[in-house]
Protein backbone atom coordinates (compact mmCIF):
# COMPACT_ATOMS: atom_id res chain seq x y z
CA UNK A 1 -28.61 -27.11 11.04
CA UNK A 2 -29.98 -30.26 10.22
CA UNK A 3 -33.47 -29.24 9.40
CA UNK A 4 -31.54 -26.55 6.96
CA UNK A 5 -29.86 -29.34 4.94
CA UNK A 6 -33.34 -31.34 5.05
CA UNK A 7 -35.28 -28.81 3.80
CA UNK A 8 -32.69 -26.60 1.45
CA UNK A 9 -32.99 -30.01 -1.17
CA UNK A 10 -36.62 -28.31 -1.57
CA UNK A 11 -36.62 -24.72 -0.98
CA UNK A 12 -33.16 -23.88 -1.72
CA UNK A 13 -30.13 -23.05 0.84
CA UNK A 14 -31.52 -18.89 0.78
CA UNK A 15 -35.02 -19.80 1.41
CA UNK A 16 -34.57 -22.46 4.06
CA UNK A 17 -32.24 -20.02 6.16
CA UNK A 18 -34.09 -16.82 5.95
CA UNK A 19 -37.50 -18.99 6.77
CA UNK A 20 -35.41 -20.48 10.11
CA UNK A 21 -34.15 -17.09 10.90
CA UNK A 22 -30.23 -18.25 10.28
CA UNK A 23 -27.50 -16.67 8.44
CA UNK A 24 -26.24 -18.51 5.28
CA UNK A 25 -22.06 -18.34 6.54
CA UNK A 26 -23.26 -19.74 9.64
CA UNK A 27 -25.03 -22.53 8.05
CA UNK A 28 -22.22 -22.78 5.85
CA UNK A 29 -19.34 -23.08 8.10
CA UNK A 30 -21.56 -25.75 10.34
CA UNK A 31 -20.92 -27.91 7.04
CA UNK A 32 -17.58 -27.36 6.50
CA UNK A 33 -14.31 -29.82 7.96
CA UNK A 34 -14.00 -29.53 11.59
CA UNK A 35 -9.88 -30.05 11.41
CA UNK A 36 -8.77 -26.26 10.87
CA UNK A 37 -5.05 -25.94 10.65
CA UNK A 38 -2.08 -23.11 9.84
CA UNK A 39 0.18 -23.61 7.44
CA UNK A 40 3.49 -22.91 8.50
CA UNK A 41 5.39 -20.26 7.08
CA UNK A 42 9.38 -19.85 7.49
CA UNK A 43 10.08 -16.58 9.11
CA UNK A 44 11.17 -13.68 7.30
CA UNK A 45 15.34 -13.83 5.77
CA UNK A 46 15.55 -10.32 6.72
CA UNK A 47 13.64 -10.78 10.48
CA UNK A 48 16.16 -10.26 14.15
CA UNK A 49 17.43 -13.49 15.72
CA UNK A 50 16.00 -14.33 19.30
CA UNK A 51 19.04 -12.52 20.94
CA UNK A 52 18.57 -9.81 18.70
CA UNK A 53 14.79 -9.75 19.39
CA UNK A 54 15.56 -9.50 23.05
CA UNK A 55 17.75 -6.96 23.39
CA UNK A 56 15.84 -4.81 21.78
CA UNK A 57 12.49 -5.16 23.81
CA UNK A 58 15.42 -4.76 26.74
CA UNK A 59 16.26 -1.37 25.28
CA UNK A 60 11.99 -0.24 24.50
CA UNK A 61 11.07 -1.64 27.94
CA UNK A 62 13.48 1.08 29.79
CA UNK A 63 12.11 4.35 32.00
CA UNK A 64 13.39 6.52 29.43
CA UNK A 65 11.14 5.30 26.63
CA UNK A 66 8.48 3.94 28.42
CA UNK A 67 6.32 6.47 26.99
CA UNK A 68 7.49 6.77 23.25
CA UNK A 69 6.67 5.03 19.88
CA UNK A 70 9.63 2.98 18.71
CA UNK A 71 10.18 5.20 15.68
CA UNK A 72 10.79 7.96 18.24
CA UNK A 73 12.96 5.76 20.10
CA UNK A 74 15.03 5.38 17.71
CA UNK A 75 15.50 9.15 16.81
CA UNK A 76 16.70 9.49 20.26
CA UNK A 77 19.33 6.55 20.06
CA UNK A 78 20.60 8.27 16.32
CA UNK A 79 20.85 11.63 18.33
CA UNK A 80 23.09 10.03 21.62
CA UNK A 81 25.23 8.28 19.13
CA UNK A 82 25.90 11.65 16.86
CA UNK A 83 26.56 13.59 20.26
CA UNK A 84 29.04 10.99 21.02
CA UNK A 85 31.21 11.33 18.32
């Protein structure tokens, strides 16, 4: 990477890295910070408390539904509840 920012003052960035057989985003990410960070975003008003959270995956993670999609999961919970009543 060094011999690409030597020589890219003369031939240009393009040149330099298609002459050295190395990709320009490669070169370019070589020269960027070295400190990457996330910035933190609040969770989601609308989004389950832990508990919440927990008892569901409790409820997925049973025999009975071990081999359905959530949505279809829930279909069957709505159709337990109306037989119930």
């Amino acid at each position: 990477m060094k011999l690409v920012e030597e020589t890219s003052a003369i031939e240009g960035v393009e040149a330099t890295c298609e002459a050295l057989d190395v990709c320009r985003a490669t070169y370019y990410r070589h020269r960027g910070p070295d400190v990457y960070w996330v910035a933190h975003r609040p969770p989601p008003p609308r989004s389950l408390l832990p508990v919440e959270r927990r008892a569901v995956l409790d409820v997925l993670h049973e025999d009975r539904f071990a081999d359905l999609a959530p949505a279809q999961v829930y279909a069957t919970l709505l159709d337990c509840n109306a037989c119930e009543k």
